[in-house]
PDB file of N, CA and C in Angstrom:
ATOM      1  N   UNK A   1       6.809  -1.134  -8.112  1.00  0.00           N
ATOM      2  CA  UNK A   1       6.574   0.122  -7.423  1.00  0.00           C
ATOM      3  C   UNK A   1       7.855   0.594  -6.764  1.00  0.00           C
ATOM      4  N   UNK A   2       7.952   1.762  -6.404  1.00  0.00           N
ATOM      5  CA  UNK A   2       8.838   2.458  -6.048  1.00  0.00           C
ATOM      6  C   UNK A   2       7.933   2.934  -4.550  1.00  0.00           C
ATOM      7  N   UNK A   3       8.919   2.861  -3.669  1.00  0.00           N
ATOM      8  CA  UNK A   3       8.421   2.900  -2.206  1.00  0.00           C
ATOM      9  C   UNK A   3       9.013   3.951  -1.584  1.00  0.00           C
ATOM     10  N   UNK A   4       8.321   5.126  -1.182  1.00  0.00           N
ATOM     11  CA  UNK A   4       8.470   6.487  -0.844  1.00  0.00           C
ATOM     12  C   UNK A   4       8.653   6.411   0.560  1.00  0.00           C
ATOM     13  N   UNK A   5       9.487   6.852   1.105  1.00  0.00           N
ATOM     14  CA  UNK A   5       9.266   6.679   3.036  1.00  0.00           C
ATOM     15  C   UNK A   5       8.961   8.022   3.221  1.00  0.00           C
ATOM     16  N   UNK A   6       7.664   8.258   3.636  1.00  0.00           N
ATOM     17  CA  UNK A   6       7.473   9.156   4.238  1.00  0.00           C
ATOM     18  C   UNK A   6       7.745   9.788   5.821  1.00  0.00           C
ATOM     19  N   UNK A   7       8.163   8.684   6.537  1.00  0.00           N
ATOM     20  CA  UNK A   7       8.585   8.744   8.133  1.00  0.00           C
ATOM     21  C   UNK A   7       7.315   8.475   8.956  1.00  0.00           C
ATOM     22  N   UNK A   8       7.706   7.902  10.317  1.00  0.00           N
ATOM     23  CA  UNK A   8       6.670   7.531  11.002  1.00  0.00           C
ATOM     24  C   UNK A   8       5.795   6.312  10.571  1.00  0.00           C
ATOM     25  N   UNK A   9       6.708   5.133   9.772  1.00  0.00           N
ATOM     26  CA  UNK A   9       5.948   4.169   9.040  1.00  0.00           C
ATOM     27  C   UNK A   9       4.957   4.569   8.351  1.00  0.00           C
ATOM     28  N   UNK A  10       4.960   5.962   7.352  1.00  0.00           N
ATOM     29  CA  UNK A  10       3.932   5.836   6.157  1.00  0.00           C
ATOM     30  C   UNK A  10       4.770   6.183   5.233  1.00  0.00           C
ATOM     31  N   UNK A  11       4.129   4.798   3.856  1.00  0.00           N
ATOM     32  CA  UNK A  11       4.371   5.423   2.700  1.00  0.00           C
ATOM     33  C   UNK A  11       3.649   5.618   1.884  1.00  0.00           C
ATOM     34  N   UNK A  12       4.119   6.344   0.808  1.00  0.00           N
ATOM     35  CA  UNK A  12       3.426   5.852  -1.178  1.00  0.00           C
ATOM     36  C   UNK A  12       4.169   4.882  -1.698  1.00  0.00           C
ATOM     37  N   UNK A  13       3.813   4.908  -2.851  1.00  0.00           N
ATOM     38  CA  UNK A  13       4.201   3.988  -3.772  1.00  0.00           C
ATOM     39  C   UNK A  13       3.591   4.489  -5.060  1.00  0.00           C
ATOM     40  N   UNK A  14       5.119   4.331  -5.580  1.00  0.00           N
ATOM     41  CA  UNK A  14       5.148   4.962  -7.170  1.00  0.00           C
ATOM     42  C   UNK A  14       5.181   4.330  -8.386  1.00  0.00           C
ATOM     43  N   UNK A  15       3.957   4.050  -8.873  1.00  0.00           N
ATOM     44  CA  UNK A  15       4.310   2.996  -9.849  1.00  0.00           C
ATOM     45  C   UNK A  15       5.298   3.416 -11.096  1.00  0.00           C
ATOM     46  N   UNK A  16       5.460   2.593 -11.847  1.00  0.00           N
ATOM     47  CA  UNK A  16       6.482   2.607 -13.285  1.00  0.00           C
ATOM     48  C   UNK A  16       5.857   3.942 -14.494  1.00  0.00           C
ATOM     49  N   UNK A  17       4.245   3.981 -14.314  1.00  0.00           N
ATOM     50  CA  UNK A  17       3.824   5.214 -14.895  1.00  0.00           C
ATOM     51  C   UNK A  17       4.471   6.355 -14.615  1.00  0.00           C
ATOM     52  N   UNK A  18       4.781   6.329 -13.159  1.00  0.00           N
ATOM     53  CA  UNK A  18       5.030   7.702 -12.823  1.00  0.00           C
ATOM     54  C   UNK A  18       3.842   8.364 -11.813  1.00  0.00           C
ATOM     55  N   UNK A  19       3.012   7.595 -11.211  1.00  0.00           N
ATOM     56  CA  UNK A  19       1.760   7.714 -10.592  1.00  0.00           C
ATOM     57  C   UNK A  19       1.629   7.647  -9.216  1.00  0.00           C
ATOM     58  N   UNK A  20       1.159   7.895  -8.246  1.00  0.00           N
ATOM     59  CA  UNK A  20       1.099   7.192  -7.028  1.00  0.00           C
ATOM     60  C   UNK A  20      -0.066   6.239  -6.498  1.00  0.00           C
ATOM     61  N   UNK A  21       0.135   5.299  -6.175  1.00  0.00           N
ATOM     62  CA  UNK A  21      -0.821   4.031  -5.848  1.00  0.00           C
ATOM     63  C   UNK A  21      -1.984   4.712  -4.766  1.00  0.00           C
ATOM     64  N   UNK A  22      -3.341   4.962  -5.183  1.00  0.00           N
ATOM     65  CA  UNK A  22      -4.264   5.671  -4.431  1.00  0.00           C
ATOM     66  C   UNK A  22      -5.539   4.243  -4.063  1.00  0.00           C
ATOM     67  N   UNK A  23      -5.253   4.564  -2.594  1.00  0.00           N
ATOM     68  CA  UNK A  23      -6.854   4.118  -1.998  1.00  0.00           C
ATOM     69  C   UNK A  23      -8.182   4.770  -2.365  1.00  0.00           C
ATOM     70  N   UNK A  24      -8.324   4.778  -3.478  1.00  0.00           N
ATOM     71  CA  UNK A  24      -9.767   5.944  -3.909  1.00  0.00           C
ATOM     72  C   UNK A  24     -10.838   6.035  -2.289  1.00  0.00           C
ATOM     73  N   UNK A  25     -11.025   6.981  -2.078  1.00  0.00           N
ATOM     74  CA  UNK A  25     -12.061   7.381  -1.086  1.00  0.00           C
ATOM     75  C   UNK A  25     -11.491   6.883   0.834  1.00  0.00           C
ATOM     76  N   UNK A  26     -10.223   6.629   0.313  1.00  0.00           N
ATOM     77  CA  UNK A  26      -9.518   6.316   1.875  1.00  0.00           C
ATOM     78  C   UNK A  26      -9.327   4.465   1.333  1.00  0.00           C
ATOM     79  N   UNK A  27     -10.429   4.085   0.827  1.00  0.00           N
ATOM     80  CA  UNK A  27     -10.395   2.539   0.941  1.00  0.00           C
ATOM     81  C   UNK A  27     -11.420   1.934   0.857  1.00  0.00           C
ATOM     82  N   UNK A  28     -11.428   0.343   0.541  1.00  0.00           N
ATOM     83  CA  UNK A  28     -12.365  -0.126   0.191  1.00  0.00           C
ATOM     84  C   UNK A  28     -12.889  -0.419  -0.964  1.00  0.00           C
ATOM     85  N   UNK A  29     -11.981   0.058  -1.897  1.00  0.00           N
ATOM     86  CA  UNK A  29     -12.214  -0.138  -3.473  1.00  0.00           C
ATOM     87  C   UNK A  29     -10.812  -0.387  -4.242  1.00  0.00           C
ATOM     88  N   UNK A  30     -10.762  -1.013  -5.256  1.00  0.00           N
ATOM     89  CA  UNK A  30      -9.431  -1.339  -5.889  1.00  0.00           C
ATOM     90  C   UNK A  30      -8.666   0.033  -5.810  1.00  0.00           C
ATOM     91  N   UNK A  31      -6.942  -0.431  -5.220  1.00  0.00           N
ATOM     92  CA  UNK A  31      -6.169   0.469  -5.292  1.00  0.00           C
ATOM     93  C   UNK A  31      -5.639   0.522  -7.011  1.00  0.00           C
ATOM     94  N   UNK A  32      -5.673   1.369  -7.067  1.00  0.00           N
ATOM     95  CA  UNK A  32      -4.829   2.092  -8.312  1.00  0.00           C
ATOM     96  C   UNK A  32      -4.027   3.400  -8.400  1.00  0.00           C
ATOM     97  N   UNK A  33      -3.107   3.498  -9.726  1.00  0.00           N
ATOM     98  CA  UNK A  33      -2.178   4.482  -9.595  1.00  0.00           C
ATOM     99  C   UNK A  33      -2.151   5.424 -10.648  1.00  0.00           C
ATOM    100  N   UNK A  34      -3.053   6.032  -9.951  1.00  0.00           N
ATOM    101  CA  UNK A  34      -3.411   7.019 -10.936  1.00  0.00           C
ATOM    102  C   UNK A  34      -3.506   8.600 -10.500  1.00  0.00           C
ATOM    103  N   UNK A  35      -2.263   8.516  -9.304  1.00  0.00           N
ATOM    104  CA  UNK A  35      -2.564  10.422  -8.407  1.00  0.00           C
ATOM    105  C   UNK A  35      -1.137  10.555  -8.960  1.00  0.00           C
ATOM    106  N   UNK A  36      -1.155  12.074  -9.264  1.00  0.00           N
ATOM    107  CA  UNK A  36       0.223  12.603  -9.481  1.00  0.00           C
ATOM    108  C   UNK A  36       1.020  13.445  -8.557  1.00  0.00           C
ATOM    109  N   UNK A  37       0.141  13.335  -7.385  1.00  0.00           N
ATOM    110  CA  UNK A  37       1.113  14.463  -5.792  1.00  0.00           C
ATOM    111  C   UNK A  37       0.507  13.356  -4.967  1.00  0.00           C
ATOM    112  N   UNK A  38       0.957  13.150  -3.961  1.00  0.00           N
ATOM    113  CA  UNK A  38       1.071  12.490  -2.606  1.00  0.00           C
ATOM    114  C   UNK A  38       0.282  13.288  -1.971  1.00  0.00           C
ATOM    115  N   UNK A  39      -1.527  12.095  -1.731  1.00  0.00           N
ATOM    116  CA  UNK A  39      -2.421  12.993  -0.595  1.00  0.00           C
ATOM    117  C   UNK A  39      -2.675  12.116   0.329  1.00  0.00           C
ATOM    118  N   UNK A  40      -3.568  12.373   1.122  1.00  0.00           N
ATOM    119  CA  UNK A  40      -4.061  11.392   2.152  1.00  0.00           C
ATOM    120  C   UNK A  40      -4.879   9.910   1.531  1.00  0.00           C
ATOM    121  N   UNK A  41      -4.921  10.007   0.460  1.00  0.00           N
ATOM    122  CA  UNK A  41      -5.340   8.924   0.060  1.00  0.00           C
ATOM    123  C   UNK A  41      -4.513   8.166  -0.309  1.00  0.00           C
ATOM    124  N   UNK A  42      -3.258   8.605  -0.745  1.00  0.00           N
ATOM    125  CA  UNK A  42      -1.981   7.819  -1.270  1.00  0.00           C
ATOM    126  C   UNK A  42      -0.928   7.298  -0.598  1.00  0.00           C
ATOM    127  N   UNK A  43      -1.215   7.858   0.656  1.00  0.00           N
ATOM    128  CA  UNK A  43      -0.556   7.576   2.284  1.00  0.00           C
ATOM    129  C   UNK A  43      -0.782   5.790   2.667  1.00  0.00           C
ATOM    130  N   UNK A  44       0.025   5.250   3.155  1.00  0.00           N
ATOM    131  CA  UNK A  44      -0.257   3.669   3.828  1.00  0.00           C
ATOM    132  C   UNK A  44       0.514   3.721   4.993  1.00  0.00           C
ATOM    133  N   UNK A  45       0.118   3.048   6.051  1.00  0.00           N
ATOM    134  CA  UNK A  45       1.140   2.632   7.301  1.00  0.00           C
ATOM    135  C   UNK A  45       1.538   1.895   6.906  1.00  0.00           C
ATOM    136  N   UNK A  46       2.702   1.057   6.958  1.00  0.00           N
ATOM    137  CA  UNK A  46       3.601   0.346   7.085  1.00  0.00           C
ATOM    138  C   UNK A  46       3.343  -0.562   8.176  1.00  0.00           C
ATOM    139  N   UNK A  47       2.649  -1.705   8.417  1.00  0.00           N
ATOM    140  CA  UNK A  47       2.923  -2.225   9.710  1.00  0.00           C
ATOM    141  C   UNK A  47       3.722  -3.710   9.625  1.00  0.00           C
ATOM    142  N   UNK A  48       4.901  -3.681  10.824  1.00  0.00           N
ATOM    143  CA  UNK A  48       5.978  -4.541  10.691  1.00  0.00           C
ATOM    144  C   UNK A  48       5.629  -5.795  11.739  1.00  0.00           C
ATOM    145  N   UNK A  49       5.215  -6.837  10.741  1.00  0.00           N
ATOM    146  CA  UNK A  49       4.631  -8.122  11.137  1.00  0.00           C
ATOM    147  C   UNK A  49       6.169  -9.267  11.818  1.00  0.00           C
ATOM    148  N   UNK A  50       6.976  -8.690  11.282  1.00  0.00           N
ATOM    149  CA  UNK A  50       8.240  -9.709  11.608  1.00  0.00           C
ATOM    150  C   UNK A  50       8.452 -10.897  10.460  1.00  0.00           C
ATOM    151  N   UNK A  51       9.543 -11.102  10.402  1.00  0.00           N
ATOM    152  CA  UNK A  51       9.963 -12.009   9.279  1.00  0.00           C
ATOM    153  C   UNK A  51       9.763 -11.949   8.114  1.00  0.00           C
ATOM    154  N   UNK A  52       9.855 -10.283   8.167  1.00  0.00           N
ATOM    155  CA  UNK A  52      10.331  -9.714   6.611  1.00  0.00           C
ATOM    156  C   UNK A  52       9.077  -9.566   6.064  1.00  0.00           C
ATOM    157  N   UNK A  53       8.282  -9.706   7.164  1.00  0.00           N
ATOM    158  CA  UNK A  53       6.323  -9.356   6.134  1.00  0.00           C
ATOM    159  C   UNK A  53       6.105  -7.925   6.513  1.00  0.00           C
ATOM    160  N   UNK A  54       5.072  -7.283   5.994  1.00  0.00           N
ATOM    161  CA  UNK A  54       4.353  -6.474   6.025  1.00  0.00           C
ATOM    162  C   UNK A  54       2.973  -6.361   5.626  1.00  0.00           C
ATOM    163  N   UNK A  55       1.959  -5.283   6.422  1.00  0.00           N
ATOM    164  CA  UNK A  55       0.890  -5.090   6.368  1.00  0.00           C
ATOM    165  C   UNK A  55       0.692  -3.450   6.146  1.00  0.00           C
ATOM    166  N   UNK A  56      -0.317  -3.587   4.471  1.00  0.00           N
ATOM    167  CA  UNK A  56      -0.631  -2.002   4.853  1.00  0.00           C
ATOM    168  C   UNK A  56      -1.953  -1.477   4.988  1.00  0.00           C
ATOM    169  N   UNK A  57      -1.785  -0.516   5.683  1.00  0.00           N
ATOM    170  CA  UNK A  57      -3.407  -0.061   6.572  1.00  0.00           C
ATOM    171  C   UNK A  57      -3.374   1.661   5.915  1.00  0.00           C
ATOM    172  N   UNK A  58      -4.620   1.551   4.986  1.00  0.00           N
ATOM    173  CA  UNK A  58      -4.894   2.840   4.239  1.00  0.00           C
ATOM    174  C   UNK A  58      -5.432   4.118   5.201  1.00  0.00           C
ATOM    175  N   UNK A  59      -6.070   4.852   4.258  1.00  0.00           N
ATOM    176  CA  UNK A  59      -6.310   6.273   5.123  1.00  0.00           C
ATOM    177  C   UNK A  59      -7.678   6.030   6.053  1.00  0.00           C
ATOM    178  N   UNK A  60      -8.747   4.829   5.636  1.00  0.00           N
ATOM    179  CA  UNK A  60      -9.851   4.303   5.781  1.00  0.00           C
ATOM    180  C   UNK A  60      -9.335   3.695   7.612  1.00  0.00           C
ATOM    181  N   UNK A  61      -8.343   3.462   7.605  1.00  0.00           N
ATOM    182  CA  UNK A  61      -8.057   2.513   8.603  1.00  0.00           C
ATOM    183  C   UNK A  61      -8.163   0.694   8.425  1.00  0.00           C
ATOM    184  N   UNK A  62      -8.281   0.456   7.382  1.00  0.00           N
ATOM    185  CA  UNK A  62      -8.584  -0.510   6.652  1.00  0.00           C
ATOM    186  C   UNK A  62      -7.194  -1.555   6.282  1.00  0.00           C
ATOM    187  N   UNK A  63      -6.770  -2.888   6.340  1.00  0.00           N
ATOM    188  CA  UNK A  63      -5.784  -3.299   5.867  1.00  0.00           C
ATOM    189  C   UNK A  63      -6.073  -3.573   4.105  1.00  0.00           C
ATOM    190  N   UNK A  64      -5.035  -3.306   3.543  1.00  0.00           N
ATOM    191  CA  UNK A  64      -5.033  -4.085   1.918  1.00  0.00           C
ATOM    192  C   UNK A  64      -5.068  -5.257   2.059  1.00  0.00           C
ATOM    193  N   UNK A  65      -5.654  -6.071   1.199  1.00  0.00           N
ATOM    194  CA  UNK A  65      -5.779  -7.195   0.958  1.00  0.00           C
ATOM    195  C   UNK A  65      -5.275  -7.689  -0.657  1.00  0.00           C
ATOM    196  N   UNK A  66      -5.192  -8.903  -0.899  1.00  0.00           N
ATOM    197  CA  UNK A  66      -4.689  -9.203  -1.904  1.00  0.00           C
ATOM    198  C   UNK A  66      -6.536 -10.376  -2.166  1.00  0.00           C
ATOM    199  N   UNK A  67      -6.971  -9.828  -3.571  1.00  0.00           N
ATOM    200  CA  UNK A  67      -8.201 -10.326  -3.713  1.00  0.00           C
ATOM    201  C   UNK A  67      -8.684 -10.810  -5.511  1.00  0.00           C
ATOM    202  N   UNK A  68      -8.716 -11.507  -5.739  1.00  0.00           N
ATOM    203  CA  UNK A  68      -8.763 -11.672  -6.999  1.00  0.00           C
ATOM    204  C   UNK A  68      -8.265 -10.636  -8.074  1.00  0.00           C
ATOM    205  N   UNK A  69      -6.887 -11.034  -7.272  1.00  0.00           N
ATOM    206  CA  UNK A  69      -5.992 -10.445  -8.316  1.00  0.00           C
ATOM    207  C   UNK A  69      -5.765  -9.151  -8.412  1.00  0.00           C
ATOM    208  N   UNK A  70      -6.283  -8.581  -7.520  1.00  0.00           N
ATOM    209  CA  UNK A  70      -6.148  -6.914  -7.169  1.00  0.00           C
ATOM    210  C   UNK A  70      -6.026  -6.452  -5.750  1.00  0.00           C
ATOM    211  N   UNK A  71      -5.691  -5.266  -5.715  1.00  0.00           N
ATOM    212  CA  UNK A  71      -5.289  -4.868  -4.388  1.00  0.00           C
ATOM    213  C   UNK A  71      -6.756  -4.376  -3.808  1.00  0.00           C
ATOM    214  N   UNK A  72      -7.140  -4.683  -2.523  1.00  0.00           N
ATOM    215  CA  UNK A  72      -8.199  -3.882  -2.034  1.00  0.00           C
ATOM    216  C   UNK A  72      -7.703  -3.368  -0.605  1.00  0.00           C
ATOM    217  N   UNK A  73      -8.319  -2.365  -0.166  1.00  0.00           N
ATOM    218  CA  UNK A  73      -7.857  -1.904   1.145  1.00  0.00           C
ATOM    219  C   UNK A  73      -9.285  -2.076   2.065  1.00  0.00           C
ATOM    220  N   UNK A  74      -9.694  -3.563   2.474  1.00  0.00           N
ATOM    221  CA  UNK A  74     -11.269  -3.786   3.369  1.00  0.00           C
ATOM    222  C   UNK A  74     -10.875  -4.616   4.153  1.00  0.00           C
ATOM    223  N   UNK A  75     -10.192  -4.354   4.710  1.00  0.00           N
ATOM    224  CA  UNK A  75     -10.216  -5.822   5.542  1.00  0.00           C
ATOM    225  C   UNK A  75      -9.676  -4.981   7.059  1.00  0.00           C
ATOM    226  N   UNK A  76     -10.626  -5.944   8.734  1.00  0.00           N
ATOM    227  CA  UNK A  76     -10.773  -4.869   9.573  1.00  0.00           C
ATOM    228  C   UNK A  76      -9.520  -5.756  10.195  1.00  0.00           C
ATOM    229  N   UNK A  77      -8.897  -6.863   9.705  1.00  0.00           N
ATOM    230  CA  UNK A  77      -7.486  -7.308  10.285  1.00  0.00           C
ATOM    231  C   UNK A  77      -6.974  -8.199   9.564  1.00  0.00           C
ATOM    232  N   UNK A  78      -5.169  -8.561  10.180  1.00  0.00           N
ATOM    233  CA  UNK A  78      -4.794  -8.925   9.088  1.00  0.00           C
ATOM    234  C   UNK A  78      -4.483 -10.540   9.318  1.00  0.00           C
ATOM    235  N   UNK A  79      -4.714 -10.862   7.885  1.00  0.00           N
ATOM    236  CA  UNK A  79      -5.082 -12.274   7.898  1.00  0.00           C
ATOM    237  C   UNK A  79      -3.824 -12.705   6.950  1.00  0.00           C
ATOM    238  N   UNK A  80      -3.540 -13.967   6.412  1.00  0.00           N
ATOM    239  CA  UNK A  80      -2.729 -14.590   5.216  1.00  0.00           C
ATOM    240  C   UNK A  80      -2.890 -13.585   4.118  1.00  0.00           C
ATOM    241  N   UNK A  81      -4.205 -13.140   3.723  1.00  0.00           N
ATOM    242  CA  UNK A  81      -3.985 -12.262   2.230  1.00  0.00           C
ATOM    243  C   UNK A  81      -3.615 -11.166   2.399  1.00  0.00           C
ATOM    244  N   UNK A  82      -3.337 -10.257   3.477  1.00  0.00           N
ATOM    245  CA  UNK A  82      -2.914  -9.189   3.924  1.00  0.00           C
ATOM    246  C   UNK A  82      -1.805  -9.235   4.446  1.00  0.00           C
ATOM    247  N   UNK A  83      -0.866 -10.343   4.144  1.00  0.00           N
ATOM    248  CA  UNK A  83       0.820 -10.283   4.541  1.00  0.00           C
ATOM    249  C   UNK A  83       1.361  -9.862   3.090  1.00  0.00           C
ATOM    250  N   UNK A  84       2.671  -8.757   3.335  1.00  0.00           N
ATOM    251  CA  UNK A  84       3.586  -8.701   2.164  1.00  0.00           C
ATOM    252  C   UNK A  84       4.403  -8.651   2.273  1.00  0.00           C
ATOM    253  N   UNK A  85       5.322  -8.805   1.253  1.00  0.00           N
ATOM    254  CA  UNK A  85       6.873  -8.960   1.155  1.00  0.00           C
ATOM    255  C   UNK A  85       7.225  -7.056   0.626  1.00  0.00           C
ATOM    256  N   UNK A  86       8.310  -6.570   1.176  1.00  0.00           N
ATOM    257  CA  UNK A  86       8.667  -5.643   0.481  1.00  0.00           C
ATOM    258  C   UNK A  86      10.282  -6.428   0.223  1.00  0.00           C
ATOM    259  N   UNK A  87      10.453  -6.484  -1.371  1.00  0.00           N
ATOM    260  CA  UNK A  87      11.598  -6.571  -2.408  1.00  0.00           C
ATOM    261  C   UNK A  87      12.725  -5.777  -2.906  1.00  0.00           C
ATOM    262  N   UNK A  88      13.521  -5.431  -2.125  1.00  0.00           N
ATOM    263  CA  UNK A  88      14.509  -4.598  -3.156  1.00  0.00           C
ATOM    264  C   UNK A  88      15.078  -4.843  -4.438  1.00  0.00           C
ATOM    265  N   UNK A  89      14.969  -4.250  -5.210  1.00  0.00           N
ATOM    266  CA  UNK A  89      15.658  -4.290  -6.847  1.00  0.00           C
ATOM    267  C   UNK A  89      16.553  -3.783  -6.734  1.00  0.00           C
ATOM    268  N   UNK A  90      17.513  -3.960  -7.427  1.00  0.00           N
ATOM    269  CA  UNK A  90      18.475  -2.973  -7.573  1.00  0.00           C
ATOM    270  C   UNK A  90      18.176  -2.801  -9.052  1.00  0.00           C
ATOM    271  N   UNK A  91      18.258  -1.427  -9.357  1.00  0.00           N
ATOM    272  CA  UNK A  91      18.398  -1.143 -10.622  1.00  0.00           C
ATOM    273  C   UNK A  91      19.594  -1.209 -11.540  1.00  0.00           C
ATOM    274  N   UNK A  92      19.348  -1.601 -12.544  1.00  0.00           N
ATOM    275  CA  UNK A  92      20.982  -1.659 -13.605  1.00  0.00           C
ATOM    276  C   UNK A  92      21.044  -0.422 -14.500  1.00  0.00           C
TER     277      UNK A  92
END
């Protein structure tokens, strides 16, 4: 993904399609990337856990979780499956 700063700790995220990573209905259901403009559903806070983790909290108010193998945005705090790494690539 490609990580959009929107300011004020929110972003998107743009996958390799060309898509933006959407919380369907705010949250609560598998994220996928399948919006082509940046709405309130495609919005995440950013929240900065320290030591290079992160937590993101959808339009639902909801944290993502990491859940059999997919992203969900249900969870009312954040636990081990709701820590992330953000990675820089550099592109070649």
């Amino acid at each position: 993904f490609n990580l959009v700063d929107l300011g004020n700790n929110r972003v998107a995220f743009r996958a390799n399609n060309g898509q933006y990573v959407c919380a369907e209905g705010g949250g609560g259901r598998e994220l996928v990337a399948n919006r082509d403009v940046i709405g309130e559903w495609e919005v995440f806070e950013l929240v900065d856990l320290g030591d290079k983790q992160v937590a993101l909290r959808a339009a639902n108010g909801q944290y993502v979780t990491a859940k059999g193998g997919k992203l969900i945005a249900d969870r009312n705090s954040i636990g081990k499956w709701e820590n992330f790494s953000l990675v820089k690539i550099d592109k070649k």
